[in-house]
C-alpha atoms as a PDB file:
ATOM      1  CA  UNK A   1      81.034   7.113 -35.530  1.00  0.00           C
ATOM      2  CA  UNK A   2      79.609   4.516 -37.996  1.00  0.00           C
ATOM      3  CA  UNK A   3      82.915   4.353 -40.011  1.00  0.00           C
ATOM      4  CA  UNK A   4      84.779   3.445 -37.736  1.00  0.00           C
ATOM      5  CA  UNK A   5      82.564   0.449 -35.993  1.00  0.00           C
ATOM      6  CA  UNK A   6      83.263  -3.115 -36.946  1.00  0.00           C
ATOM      7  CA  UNK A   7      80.349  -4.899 -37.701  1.00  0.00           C
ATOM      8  CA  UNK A   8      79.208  -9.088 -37.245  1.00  0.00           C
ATOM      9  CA  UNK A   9      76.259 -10.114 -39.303  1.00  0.00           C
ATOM     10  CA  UNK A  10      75.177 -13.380 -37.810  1.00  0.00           C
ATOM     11  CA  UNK A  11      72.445 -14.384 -40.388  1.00  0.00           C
ATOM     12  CA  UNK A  12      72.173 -12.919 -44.302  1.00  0.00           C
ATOM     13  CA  UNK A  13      68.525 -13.319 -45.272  1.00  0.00           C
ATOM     14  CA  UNK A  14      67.052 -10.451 -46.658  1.00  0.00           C
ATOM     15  CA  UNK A  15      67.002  -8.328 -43.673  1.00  0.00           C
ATOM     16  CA  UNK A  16      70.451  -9.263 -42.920  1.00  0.00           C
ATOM     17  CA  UNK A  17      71.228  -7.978 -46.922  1.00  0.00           C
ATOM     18  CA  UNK A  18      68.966  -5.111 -46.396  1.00  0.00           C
ATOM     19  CA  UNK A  19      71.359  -4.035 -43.752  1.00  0.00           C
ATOM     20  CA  UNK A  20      74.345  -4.134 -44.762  1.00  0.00           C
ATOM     21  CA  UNK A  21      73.499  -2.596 -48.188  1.00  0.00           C
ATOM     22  CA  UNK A  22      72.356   0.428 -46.046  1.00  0.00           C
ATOM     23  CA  UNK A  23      75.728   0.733 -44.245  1.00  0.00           C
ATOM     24  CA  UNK A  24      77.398   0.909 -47.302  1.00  0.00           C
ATOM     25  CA  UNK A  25      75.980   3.255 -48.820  1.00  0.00           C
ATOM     26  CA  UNK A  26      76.417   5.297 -45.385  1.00  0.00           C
ATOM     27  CA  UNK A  27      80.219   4.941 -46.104  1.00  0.00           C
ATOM     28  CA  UNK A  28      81.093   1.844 -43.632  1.00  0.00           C
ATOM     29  CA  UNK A  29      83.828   0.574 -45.528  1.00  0.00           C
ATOM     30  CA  UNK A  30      83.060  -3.295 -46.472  1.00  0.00           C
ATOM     31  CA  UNK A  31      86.451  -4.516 -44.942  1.00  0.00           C
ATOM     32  CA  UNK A  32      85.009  -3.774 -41.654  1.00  0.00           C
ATOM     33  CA  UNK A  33      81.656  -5.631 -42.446  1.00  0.00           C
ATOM     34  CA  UNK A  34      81.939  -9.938 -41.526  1.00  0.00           C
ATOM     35  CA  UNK A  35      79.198 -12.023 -42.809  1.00  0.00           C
ATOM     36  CA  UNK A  36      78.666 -15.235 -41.061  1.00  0.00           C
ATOM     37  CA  UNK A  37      76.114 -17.862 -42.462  1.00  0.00           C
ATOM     38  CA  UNK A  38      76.777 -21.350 -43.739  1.00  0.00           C
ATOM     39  CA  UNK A  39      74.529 -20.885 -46.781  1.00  0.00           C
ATOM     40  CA  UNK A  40      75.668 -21.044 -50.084  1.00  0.00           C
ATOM     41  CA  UNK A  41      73.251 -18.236 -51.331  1.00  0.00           C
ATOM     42  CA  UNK A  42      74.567 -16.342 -47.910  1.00  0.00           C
ATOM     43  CA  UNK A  43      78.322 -16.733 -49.137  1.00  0.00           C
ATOM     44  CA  UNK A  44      77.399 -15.558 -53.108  1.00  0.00           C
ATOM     45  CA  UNK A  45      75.484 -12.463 -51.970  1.00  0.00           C
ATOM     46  CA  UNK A  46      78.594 -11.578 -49.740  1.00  0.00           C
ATOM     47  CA  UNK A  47      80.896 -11.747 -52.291  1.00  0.00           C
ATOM     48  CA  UNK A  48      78.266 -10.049 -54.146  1.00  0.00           C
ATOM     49  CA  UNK A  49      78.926  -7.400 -51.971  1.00  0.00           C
ATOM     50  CA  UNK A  50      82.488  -7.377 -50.941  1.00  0.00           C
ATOM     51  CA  UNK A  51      82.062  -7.622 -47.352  1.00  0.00           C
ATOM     52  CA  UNK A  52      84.218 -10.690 -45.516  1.00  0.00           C
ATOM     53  CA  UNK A  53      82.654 -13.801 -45.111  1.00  0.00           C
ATOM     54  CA  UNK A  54      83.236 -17.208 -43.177  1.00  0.00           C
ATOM     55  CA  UNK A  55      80.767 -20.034 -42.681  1.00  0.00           C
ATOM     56  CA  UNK A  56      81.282 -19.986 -38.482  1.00  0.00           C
ATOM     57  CA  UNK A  57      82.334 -17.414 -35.934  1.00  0.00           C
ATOM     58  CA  UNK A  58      85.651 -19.520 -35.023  1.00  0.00           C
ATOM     59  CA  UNK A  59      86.834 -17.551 -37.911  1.00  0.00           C
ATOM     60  CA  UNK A  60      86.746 -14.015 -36.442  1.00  0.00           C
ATOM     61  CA  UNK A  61      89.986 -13.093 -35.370  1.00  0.00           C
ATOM     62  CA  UNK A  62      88.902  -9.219 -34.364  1.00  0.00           C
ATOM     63  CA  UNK A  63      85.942  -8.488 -31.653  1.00  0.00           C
ATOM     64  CA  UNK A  64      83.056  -6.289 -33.986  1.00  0.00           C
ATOM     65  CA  UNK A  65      81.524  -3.321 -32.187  1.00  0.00           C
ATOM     66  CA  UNK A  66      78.157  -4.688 -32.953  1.00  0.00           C
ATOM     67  CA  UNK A  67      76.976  -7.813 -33.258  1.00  0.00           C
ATOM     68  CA  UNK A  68      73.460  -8.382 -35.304  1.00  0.00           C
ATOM     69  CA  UNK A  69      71.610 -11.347 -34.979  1.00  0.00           C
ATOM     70  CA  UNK A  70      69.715 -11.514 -38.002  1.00  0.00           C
ATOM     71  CA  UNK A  71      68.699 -15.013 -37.643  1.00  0.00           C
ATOM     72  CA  UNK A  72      64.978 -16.923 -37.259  1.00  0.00           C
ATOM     73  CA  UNK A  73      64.007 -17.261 -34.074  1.00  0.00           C
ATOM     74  CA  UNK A  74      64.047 -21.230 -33.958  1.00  0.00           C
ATOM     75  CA  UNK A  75      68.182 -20.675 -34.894  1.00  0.00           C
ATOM     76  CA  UNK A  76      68.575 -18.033 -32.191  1.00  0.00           C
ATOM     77  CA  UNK A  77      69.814 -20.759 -29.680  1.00  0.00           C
ATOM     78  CA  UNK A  78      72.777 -21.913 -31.774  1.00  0.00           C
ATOM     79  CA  UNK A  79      73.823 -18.599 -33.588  1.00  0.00           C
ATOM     80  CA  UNK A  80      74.046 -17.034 -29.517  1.00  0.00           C
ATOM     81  CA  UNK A  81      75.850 -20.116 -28.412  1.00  0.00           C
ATOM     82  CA  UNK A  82      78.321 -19.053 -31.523  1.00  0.00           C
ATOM     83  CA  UNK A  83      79.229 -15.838 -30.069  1.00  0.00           C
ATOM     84  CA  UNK A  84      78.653 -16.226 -26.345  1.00  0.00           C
ATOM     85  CA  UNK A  85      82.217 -15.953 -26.127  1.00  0.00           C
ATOM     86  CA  UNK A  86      82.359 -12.317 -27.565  1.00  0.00           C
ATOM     87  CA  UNK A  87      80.412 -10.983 -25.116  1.00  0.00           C
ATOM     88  CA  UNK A  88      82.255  -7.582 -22.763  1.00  0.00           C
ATOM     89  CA  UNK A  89      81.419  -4.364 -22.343  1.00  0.00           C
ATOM     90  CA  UNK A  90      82.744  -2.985 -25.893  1.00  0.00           C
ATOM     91  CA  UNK A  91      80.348  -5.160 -27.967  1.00  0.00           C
ATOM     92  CA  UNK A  92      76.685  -4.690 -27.889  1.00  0.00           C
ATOM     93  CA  UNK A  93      74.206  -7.166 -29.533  1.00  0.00           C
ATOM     94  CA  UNK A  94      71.121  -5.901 -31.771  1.00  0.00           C
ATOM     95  CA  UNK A  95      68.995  -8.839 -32.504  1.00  0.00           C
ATOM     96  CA  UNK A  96      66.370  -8.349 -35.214  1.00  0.00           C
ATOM     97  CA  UNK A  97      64.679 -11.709 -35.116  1.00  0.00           C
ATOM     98  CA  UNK A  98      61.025 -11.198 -34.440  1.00  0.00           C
ATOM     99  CA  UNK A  99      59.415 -12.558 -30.733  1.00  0.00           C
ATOM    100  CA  UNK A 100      62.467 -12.802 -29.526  1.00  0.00           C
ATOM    101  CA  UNK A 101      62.182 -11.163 -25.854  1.00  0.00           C
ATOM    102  CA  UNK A 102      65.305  -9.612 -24.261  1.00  0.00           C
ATOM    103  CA  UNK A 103      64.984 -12.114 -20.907  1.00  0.00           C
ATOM    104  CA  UNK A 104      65.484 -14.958 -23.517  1.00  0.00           C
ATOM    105  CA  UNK A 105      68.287 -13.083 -25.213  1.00  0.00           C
ATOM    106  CA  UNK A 106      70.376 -12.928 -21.656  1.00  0.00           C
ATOM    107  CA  UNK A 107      69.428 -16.271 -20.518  1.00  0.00           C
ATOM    108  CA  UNK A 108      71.140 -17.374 -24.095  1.00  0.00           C
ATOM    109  CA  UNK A 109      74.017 -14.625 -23.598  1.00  0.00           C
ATOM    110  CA  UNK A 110      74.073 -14.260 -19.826  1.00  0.00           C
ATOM    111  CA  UNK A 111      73.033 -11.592 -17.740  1.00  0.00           C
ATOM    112  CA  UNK A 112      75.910  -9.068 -18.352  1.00  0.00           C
ATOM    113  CA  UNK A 113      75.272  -9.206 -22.002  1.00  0.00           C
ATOM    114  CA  UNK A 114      74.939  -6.042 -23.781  1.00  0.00           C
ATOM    115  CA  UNK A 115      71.576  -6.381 -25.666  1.00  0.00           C
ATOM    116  CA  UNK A 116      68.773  -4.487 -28.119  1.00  0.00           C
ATOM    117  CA  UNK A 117      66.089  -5.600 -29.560  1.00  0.00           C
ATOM    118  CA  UNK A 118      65.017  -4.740 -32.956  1.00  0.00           C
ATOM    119  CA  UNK A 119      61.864  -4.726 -34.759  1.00  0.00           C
ATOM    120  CA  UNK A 120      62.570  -3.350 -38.123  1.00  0.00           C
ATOM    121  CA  UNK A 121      60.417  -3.592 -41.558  1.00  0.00           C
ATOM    122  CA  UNK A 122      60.876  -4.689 -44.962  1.00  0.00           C
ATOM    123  CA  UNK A 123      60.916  -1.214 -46.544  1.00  0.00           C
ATOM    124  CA  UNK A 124      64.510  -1.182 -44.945  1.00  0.00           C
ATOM    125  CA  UNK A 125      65.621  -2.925 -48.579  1.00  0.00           C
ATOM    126  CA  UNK A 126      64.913   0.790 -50.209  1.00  0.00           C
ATOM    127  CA  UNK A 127      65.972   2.719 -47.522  1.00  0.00           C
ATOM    128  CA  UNK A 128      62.877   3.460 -46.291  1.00  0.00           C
ATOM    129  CA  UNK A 129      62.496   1.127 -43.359  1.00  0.00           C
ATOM    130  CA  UNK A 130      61.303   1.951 -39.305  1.00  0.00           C
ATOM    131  CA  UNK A 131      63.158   0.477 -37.004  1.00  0.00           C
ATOM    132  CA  UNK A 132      61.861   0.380 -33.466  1.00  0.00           C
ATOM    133  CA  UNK A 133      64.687  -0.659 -30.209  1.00  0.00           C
ATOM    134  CA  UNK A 134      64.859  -1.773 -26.707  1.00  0.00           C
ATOM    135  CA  UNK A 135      67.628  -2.649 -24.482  1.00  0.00           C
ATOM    136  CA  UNK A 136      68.638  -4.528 -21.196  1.00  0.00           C
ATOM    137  CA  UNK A 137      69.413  -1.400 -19.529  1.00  0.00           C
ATOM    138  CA  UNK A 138      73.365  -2.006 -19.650  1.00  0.00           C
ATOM    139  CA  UNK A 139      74.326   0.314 -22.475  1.00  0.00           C
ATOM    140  CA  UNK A 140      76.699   2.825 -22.734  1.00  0.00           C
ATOM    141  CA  UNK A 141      75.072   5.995 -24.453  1.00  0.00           C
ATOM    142  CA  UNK A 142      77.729   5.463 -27.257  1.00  0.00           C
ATOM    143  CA  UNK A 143      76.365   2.381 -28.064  1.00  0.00           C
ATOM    144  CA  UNK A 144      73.049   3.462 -28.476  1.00  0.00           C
ATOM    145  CA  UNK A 145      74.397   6.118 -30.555  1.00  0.00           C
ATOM    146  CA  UNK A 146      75.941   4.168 -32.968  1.00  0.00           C
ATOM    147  CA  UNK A 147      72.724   1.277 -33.404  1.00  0.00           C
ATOM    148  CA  UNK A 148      70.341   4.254 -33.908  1.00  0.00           C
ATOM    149  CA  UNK A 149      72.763   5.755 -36.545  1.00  0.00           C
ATOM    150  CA  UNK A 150      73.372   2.415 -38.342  1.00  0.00           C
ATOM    151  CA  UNK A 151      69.459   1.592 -38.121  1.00  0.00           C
ATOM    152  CA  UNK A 152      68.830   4.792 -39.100  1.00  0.00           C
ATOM    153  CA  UNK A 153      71.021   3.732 -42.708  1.00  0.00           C
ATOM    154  CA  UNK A 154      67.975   1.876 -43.523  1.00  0.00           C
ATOM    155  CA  UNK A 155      65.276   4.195 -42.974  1.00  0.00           C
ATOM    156  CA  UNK A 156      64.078   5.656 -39.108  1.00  0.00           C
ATOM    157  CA  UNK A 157      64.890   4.883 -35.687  1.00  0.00           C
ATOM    158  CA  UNK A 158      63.206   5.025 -32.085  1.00  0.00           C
ATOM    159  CA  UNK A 159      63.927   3.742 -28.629  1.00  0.00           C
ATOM    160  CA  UNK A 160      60.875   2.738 -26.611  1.00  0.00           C
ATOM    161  CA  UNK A 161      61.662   2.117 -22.794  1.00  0.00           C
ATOM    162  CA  UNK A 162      58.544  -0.547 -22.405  1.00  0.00           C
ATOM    163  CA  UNK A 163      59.413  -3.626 -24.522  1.00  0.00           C
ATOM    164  CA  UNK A 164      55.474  -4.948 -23.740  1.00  0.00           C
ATOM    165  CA  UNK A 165      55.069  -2.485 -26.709  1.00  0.00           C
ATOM    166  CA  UNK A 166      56.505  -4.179 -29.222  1.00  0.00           C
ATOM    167  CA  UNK A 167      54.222  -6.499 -29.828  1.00  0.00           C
ATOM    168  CA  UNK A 168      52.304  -3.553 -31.171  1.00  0.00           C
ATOM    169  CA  UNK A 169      55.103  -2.221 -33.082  1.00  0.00           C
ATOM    170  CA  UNK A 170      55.167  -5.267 -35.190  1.00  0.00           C
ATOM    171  CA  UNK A 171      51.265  -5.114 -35.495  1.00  0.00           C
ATOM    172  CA  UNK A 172      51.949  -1.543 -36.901  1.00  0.00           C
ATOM    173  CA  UNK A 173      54.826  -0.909 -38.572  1.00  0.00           C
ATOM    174  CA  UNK A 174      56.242  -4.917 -38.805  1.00  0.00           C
ATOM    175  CA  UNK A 175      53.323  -6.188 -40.447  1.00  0.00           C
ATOM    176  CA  UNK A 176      52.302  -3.103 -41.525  1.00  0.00           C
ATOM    177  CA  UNK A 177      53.314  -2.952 -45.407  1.00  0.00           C
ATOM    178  CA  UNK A 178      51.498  -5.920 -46.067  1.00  0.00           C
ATOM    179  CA  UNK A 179      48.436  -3.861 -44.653  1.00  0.00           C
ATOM    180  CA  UNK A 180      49.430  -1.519 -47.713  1.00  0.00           C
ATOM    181  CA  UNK A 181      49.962  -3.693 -50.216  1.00  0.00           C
ATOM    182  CA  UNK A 182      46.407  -5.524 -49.556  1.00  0.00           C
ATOM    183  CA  UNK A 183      45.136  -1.615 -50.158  1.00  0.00           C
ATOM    184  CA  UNK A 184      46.987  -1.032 -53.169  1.00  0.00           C
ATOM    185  CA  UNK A 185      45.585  -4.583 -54.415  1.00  0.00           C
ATOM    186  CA  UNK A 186      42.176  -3.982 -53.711  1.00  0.00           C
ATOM    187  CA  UNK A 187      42.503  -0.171 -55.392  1.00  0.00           C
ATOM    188  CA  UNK A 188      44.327  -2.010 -58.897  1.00  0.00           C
ATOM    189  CA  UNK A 189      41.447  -4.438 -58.678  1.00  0.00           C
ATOM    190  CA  UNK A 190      39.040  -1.798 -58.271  1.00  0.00           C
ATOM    191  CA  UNK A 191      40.100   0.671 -61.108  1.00  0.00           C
ATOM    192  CA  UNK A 192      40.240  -2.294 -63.713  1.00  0.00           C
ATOM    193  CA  UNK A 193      36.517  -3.152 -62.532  1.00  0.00           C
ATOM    194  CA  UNK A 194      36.186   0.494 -63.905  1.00  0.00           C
ATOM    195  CA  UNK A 195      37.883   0.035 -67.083  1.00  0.00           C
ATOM    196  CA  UNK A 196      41.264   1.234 -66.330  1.00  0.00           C
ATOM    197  CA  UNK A 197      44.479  -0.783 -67.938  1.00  0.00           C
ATOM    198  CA  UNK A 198      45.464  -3.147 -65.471  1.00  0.00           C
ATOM    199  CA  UNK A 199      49.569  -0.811 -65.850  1.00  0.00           C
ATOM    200  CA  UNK A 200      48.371   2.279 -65.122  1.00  0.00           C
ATOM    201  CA  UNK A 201      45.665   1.466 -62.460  1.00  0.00           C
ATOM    202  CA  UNK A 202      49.132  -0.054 -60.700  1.00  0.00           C
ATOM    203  CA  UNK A 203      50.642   3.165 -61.273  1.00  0.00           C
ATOM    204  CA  UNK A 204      47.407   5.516 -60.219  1.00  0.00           C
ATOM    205  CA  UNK A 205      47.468   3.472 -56.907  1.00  0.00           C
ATOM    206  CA  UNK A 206      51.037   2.839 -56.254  1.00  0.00           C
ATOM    207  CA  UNK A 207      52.044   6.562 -56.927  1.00  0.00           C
ATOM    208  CA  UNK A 208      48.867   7.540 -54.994  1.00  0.00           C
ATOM    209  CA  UNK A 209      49.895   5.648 -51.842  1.00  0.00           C
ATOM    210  CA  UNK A 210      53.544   7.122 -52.089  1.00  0.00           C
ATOM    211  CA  UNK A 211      52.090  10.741 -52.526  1.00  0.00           C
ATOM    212  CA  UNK A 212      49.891  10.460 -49.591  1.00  0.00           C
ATOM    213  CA  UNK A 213      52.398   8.636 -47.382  1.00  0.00           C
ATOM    214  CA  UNK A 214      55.282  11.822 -48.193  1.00  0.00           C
ATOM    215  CA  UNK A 215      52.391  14.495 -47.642  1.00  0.00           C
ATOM    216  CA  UNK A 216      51.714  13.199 -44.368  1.00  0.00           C
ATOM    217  CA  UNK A 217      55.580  12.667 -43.422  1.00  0.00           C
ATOM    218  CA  UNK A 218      56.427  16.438 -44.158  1.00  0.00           C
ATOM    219  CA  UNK A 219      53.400  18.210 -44.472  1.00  0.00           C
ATOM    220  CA  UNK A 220      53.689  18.479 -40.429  1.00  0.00           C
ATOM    221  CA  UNK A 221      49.596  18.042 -40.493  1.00  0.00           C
ATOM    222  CA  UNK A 222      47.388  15.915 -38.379  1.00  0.00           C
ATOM    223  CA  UNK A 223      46.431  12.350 -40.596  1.00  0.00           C
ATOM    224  CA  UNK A 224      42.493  13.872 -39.861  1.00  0.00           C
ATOM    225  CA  UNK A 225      43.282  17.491 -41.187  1.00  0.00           C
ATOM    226  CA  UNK A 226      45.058  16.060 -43.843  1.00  0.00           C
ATOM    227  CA  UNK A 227      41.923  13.799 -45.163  1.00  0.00           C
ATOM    228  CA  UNK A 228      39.409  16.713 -44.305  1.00  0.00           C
ATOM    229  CA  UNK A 229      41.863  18.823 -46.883  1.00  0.00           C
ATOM    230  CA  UNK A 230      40.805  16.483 -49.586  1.00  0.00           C
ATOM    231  CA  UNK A 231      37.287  16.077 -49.014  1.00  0.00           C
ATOM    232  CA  UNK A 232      35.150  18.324 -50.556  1.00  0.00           C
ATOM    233  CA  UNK A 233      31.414  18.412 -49.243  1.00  0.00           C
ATOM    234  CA  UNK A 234      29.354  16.401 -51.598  1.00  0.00           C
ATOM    235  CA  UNK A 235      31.635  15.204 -53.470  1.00  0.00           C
ATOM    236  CA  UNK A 236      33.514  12.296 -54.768  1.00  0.00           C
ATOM    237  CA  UNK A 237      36.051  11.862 -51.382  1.00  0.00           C
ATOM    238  CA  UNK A 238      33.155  12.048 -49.633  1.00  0.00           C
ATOM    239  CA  UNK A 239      31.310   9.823 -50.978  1.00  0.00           C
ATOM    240  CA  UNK A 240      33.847   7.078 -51.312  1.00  0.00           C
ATOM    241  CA  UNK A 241      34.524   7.898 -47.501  1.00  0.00           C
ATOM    242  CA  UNK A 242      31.117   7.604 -46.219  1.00  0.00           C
ATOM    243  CA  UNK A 243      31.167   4.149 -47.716  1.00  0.00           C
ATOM    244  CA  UNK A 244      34.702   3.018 -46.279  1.00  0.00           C
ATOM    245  CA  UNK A 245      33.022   4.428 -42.354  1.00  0.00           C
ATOM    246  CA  UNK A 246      29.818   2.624 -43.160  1.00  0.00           C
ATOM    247  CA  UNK A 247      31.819  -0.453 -43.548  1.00  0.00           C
ATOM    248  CA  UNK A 248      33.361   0.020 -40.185  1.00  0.00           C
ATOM    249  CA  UNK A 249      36.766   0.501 -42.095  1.00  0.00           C
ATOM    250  CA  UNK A 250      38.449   2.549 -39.353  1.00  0.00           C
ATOM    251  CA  UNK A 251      37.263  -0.367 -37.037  1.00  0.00           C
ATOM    252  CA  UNK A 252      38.700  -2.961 -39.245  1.00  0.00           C
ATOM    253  CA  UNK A 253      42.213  -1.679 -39.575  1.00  0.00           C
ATOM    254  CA  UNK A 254      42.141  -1.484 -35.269  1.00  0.00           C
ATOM    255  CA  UNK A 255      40.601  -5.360 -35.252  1.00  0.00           C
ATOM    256  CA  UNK A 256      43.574  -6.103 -37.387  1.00  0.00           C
ATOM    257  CA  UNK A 257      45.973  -4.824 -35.514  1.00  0.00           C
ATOM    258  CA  UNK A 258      45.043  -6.009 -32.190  1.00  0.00           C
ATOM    259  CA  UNK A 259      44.866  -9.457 -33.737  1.00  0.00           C
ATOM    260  CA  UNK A 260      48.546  -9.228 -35.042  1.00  0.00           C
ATOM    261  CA  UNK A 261      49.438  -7.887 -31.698  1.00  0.00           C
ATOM    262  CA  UNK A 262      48.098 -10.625 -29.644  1.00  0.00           C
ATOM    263  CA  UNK A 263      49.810 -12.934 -32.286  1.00  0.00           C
ATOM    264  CA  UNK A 264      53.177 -11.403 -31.626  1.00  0.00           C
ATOM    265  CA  UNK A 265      52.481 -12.264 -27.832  1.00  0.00           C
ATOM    266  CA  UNK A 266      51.609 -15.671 -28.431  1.00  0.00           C
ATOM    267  CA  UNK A 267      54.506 -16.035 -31.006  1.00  0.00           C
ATOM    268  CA  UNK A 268      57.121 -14.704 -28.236  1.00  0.00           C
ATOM    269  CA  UNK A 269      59.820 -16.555 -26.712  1.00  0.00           C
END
């Protein structure tokens, strides 16, 4: 199905790159890929990778499948006034720009507009990304099909029916890396205070992080059974654990996250 779509990036920041890398790889033929940004550094990184490129939509001559909006939110206005005339019932908009609600998307489109919303992560540069989607309600099933499968090039994909919830989402899974990377900081900081090289304590916490983060993706155990497998009574685990629940850490991480998702809400458009 994926081969055969013809693909509009509106936007080619990082996430747009991300992207488009992914389909790629998945075999969508970079003919049937169109970038459109005005930036120089957007036109070099599509010749970079061999997908076509023009600086405005006036230059599209076929309608794409899909149409992604990887833009910022303050350029959503212009880049939907762009393509406003591509909207029909065969193409399908996936916008990706964060805060962006879907009732802004079809007063911007119209109301017969074919729209999902996207909240994907950074991870999605590796492969490795999670993708989370609504949609107005209009779609055919083929055209959810084919946006889960192309998300789904850049790591995982789910549908949620309740787009309140994405505010969370993006507390989780948006923000979410930076959550790890603050760990994996703290733990290099930590092991050098103990006299490890500042190269391998990176490596002892970044491989430690990635270990535990593929156990608990295929293990098909319970995050709790999981951290009760490691802790031995008395011991080291323990003791290190006992000091993380003393400091409320459990608490923290869910303060956190409800502060990032009442930021999303006041962020949204």
């Amino acid at each position: 199905m994926i081969r055969g779509a013809r693909l509009l990036m509106v936007g080619f920041g990082n996430m747009g790159q991300a992207l488009v890398k992914g389909f790629i790889e998945h075999g969508i033929q970079q003919s049937r890929i169109h970038v459109v940004d005005p930036s120089p550094q957007a036109a070099a990184a599509a010749k970079a990778f061999g997908v076509d490129y023009s600086k405005n939509v006036a230059d599209i001559t076929r309608p794409p499948s899909l149409v992604f909006l990887a833009v910022k939110p303050q350029s959503m206005h212009t880049a939907t006034q762009d393509v406003k005339h591509l909207v029909s019932e065969t193409v399908c908009f996936v916008s990706i720009a964060a805060g962006v609600r879907l009732a802004r998307l079809k007063e911007l489109l119209g109301a017969e507009a074919r729209i999902i919303r996207a909240m994907p992560n950074t991870p999605a540069a590796i492969g490795e990304g999670m993708t989370v989607m609504c949609h107005t309600g209009n779609l055919a099933f083929e055209q959810m099909a084919l946006a889960d499968s192309l998300l789904e090039c850049v790591g995982k994909s789910e549908w949620i029916d309740d787009e309140k919830l994405i505010d969370c989402v993006t507390a989780v899974s948006g923000s979410g890396p930076a959550y790890v990377f603050l760990l994996i900081e703290a733990m290099v900081e930590a092991a050098k205070a103990g006299g490890i090289p500042e190269k391998l304590a990176l490596e002892l916490a970044v491989q430690t992080c990635r270990g535990a983060a593929i156990l608990a993706a295929q293990s098909g155990l319970a995050p709790n059974v999981l951290r009760e497998n490691v802790t031995s009574k008395g011991g080291t685990t323990e003791a290190a654990l006992n000091t993380l629940y003393a400091e409320k850490f459990p608490q923290v991480v869910a303060k956190a996250i409800a502060s990032a998702t009442a930021r999303s809400k006041e962020l949204s458009i």
